[in-house]
N, C-alpha and C. Protein backbone atom coordinates (compact mmCIF):
# COMPACT_ATOMS: atom_id res chain seq x y z
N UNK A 1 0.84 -1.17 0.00
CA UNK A 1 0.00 0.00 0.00
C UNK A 1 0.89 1.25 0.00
N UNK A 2 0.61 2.16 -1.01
CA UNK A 2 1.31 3.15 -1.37
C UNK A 2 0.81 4.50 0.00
N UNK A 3 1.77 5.25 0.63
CA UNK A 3 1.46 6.27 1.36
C UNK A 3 2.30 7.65 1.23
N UNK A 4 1.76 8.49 1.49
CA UNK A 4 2.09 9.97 0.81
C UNK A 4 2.50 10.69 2.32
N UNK A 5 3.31 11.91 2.00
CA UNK A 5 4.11 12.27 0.65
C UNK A 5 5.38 11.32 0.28
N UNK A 6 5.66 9.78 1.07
CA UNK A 6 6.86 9.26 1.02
C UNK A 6 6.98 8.63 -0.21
N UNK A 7 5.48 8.34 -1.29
CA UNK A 7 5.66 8.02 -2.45
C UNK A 7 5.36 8.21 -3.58
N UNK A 8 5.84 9.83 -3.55
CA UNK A 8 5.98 10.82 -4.35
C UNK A 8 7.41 10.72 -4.80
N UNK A 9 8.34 10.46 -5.80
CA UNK A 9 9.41 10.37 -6.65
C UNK A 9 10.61 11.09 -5.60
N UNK A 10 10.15 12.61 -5.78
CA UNK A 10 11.12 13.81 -5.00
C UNK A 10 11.24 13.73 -3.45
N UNK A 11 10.40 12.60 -2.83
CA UNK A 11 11.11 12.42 -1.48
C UNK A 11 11.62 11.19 -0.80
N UNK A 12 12.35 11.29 0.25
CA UNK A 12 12.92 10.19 0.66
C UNK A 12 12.27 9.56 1.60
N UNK A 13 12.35 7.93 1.04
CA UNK A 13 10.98 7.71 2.23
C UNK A 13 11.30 6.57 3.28
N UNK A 14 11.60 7.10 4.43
CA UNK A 14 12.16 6.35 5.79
C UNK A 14 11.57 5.55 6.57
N UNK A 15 11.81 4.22 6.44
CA UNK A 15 11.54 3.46 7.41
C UNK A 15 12.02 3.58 8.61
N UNK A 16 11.70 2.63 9.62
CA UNK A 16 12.09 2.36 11.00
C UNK A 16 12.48 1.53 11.46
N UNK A 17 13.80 1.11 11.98
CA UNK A 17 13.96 -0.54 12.68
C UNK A 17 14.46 -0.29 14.45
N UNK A 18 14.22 -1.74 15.19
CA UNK A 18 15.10 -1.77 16.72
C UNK A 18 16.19 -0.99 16.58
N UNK A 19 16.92 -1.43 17.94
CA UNK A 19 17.79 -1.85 18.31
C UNK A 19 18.91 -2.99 17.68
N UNK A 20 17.82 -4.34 17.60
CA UNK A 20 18.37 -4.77 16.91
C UNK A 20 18.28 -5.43 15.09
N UNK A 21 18.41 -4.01 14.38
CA UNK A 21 17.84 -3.96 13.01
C UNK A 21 17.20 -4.71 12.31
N UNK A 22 15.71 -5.03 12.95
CA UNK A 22 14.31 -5.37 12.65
C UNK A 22 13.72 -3.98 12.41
N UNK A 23 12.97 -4.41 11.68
CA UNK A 23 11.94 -3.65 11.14
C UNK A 23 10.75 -3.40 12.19
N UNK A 24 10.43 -2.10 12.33
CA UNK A 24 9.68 -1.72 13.21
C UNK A 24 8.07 -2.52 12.78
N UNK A 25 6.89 -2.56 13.90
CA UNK A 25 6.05 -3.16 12.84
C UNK A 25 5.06 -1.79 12.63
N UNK A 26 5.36 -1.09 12.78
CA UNK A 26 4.67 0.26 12.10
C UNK A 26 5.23 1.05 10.81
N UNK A 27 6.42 0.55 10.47
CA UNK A 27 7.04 1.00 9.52
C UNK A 27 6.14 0.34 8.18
N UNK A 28 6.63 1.71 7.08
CA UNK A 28 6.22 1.30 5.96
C UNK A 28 6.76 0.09 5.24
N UNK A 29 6.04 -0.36 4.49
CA UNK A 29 6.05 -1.53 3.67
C UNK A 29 5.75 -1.28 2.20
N UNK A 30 6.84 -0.92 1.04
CA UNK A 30 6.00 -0.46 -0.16
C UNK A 30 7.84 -0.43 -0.70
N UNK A 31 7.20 -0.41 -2.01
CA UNK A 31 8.43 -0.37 -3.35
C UNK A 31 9.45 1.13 -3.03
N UNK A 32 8.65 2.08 -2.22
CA UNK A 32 9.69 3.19 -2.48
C UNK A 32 10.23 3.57 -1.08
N UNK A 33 10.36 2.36 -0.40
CA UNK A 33 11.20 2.61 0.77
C UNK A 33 12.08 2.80 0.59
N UNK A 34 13.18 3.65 0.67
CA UNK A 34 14.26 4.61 0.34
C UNK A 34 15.56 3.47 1.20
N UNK A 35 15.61 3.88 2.73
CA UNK A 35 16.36 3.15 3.46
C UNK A 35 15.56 3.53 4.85
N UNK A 36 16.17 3.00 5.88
CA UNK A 36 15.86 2.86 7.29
C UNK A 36 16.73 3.41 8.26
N UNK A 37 16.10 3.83 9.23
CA UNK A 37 16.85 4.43 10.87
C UNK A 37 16.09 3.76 12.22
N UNK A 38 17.30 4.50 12.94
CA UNK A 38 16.71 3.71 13.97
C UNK A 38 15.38 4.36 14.23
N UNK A 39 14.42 4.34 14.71
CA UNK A 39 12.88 4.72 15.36
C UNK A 39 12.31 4.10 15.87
N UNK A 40 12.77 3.13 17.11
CA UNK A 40 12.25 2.81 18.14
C UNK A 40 13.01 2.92 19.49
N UNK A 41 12.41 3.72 20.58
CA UNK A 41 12.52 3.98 21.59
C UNK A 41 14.09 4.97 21.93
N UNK A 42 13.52 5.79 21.13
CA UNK A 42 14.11 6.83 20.50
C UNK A 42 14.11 7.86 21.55
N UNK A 43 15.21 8.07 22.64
CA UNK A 43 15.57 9.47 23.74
C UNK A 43 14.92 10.69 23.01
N UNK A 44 13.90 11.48 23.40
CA UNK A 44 13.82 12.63 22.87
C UNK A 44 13.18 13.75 23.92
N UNK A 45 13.03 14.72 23.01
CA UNK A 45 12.16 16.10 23.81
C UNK A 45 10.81 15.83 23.95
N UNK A 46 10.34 16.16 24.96
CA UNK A 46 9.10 15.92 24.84
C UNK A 46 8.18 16.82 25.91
N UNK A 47 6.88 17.26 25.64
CA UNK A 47 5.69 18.51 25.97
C UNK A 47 6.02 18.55 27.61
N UNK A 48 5.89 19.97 27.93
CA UNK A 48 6.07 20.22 29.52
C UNK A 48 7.99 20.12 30.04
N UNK A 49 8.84 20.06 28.72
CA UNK A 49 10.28 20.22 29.62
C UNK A 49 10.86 18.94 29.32
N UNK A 50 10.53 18.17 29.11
CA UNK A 50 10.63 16.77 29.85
C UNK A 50 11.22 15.86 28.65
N UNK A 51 11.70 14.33 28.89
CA UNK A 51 12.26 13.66 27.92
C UNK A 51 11.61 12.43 27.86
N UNK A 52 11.24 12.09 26.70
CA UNK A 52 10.72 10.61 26.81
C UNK A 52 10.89 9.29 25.45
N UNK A 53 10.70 8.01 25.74
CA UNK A 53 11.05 7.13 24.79
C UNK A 53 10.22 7.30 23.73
N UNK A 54 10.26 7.55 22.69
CA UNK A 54 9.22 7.38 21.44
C UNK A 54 9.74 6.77 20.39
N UNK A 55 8.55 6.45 19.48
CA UNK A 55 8.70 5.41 18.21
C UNK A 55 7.92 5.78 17.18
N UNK A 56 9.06 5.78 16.36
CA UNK A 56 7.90 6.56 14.89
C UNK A 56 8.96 6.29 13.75
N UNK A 57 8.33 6.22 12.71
CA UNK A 57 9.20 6.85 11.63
C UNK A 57 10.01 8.79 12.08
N UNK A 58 8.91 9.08 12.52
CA UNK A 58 9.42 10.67 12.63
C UNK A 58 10.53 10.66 13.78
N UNK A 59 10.75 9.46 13.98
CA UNK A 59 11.60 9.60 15.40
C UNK A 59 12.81 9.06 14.24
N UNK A 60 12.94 7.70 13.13
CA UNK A 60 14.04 7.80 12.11
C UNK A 60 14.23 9.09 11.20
N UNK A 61 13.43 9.70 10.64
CA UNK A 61 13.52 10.58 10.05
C UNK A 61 14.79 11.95 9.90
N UNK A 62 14.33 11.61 11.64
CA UNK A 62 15.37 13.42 11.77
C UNK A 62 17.26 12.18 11.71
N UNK A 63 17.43 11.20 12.20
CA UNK A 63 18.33 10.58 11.98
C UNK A 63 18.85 11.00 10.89
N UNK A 64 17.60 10.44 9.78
CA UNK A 64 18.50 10.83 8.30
C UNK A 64 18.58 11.94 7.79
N UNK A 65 18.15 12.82 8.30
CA UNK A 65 18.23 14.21 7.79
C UNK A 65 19.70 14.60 8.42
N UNK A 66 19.41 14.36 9.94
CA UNK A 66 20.48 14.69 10.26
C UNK A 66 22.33 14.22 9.83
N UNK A 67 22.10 12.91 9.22
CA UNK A 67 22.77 12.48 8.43
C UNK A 67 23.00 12.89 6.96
N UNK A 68 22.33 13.07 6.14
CA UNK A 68 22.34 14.06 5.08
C UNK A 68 23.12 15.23 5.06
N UNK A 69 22.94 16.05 6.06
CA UNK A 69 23.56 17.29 6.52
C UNK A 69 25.10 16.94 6.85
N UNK A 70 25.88 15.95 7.53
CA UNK A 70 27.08 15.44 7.44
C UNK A 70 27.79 15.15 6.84
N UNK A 71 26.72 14.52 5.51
CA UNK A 71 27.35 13.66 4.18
C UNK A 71 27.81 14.90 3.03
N UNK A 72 26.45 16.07 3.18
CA UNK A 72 26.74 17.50 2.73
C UNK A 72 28.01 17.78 3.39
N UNK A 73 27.87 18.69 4.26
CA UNK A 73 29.53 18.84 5.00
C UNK A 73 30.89 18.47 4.81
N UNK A 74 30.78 16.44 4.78
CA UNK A 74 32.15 16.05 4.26
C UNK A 74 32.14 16.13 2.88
N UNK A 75 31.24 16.66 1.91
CA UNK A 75 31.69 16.15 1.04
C UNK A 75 32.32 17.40 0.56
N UNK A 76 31.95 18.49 0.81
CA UNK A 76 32.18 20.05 0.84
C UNK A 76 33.89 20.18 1.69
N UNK A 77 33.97 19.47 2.87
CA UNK A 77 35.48 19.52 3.17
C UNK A 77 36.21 19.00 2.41
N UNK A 78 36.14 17.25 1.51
CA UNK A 78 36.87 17.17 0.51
C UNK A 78 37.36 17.71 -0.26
N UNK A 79 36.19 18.44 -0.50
CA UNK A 79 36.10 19.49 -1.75
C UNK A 79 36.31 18.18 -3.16
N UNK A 80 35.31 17.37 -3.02
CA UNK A 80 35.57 16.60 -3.88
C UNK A 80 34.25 17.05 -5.21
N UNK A 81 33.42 17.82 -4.96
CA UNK A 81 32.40 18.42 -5.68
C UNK A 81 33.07 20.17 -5.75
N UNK A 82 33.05 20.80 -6.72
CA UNK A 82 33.46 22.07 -6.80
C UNK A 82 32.18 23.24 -6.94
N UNK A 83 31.34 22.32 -6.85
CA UNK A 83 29.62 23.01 -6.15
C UNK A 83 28.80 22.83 -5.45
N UNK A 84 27.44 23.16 -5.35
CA UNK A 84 26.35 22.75 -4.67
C UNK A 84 26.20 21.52 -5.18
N UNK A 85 26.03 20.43 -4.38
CA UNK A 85 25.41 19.08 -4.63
C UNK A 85 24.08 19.46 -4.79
N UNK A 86 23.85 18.72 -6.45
CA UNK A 86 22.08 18.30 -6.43
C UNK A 86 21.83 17.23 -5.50
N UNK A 87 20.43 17.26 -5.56
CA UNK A 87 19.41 16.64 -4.63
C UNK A 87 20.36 15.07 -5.23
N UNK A 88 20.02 14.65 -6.76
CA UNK A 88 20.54 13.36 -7.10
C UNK A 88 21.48 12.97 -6.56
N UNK A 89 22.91 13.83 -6.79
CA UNK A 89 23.98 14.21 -5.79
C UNK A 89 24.08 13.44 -4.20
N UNK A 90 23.31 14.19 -3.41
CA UNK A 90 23.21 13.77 -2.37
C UNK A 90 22.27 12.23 -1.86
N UNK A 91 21.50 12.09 -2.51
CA UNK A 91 21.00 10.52 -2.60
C UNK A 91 21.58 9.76 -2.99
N UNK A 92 22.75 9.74 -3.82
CA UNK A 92 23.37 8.76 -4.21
C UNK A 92 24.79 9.17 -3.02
N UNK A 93 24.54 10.15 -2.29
CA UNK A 93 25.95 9.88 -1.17
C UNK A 93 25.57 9.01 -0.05
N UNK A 94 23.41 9.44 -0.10
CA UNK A 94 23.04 8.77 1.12
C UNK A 94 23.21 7.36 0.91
N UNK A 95 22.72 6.77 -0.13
CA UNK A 95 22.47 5.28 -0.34
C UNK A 95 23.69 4.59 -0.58
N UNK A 96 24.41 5.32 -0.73
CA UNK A 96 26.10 4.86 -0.61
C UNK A 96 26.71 4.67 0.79
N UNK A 97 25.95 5.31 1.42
CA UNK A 97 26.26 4.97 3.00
C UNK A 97 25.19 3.51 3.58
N UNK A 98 24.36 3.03 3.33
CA UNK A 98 24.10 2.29 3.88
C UNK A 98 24.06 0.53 3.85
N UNK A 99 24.14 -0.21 4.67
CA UNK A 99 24.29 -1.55 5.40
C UNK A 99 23.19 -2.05 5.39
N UNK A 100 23.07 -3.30 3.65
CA UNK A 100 22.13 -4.03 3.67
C UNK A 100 21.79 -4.32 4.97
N UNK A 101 20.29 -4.89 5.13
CA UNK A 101 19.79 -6.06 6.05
C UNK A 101 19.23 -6.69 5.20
N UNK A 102 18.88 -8.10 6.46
CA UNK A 102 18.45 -9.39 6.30
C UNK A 102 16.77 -9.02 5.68
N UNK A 103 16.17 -8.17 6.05
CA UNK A 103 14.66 -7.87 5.73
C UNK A 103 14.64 -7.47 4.37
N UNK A 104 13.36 -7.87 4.20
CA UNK A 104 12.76 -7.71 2.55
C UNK A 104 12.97 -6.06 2.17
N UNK A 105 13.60 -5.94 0.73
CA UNK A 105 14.03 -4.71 0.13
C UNK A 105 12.74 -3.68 0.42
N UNK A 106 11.17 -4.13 0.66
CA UNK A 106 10.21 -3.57 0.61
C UNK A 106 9.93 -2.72 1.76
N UNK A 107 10.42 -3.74 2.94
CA UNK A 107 10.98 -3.27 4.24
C UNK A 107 12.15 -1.96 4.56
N UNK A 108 12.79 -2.50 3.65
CA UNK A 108 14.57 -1.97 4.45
C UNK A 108 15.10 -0.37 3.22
N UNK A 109 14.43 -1.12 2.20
CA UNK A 109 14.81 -0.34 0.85
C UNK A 109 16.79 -0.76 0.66
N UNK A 110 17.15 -0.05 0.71
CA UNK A 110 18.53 0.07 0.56
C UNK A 110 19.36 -0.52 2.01
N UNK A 111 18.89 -0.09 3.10
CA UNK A 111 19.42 -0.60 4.19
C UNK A 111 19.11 0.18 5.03
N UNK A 112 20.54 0.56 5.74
CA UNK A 112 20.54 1.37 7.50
C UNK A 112 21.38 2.27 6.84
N UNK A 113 20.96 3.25 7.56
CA UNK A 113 22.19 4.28 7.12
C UNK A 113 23.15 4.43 8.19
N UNK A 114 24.96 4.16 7.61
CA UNK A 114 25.60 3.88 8.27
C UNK A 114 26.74 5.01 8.00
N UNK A 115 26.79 5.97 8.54
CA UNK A 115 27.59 6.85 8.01
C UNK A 115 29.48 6.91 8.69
N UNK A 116 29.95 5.76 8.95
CA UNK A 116 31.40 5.06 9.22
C UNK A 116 31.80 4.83 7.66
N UNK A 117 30.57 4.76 6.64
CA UNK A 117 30.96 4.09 5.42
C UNK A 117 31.67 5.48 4.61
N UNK A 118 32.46 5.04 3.40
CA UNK A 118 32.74 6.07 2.62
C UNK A 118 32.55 5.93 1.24
């Protein structure tokens, strides 16, 4: 079952796995699963001050964004691009970073994003 906006072409669409890289069972299931983060029981901010465990895709999400933004960065210290990385650009730095799993491609898409990789 197809779900929006993650399977729309122009975005990246994030699954969720454990601890120990299973697939969350709330995570999407569909052809344009991009890759996966962690999003379960996920340290965060939370209403009134306070910190608490949560589980979501939106809890992998900021992972990979926040990863994106790194992969931008080193690739800009290399200086191995002598411009702005396109969007294509940078998806092919993300999916270059990540660590098949054992779960169905429908599941996992590409993998975990593992940014130790180069």
């Amino acid at each position: 079952m197809l779900s929006y906006p993650g399977s729309y072409q122009e975005v990246v669409e994030v699954g969720a796995v454990d601890l120990n890289k299973k697939i969350a069972i709330f995570s999407e299931s569909n052809k344009n699963v991009d890759l996966v983060g962690p999003g379960v029981g996920i340290l965060s901010t939370y209403k009134g001050g306070g910190y608490a465990r949560l589980s979501g895709t939106s809890m992998a999400t900021p992972h990979i964004s926040g990863g994106s933004a790194l992969i931008i960065k080193l690739c800009e210290s290399k200086q191995e691009f002598d411009r702005t990385l396109s969007e294509d650009e940078i998806y092919a730095q993300l999916i270059k970073r990540t660590t098949p799993l054992a779960e169905s491609k429908r599941l996992v898409g590409n993998g975990l994003l593992d940014l130790a990789k180069e």
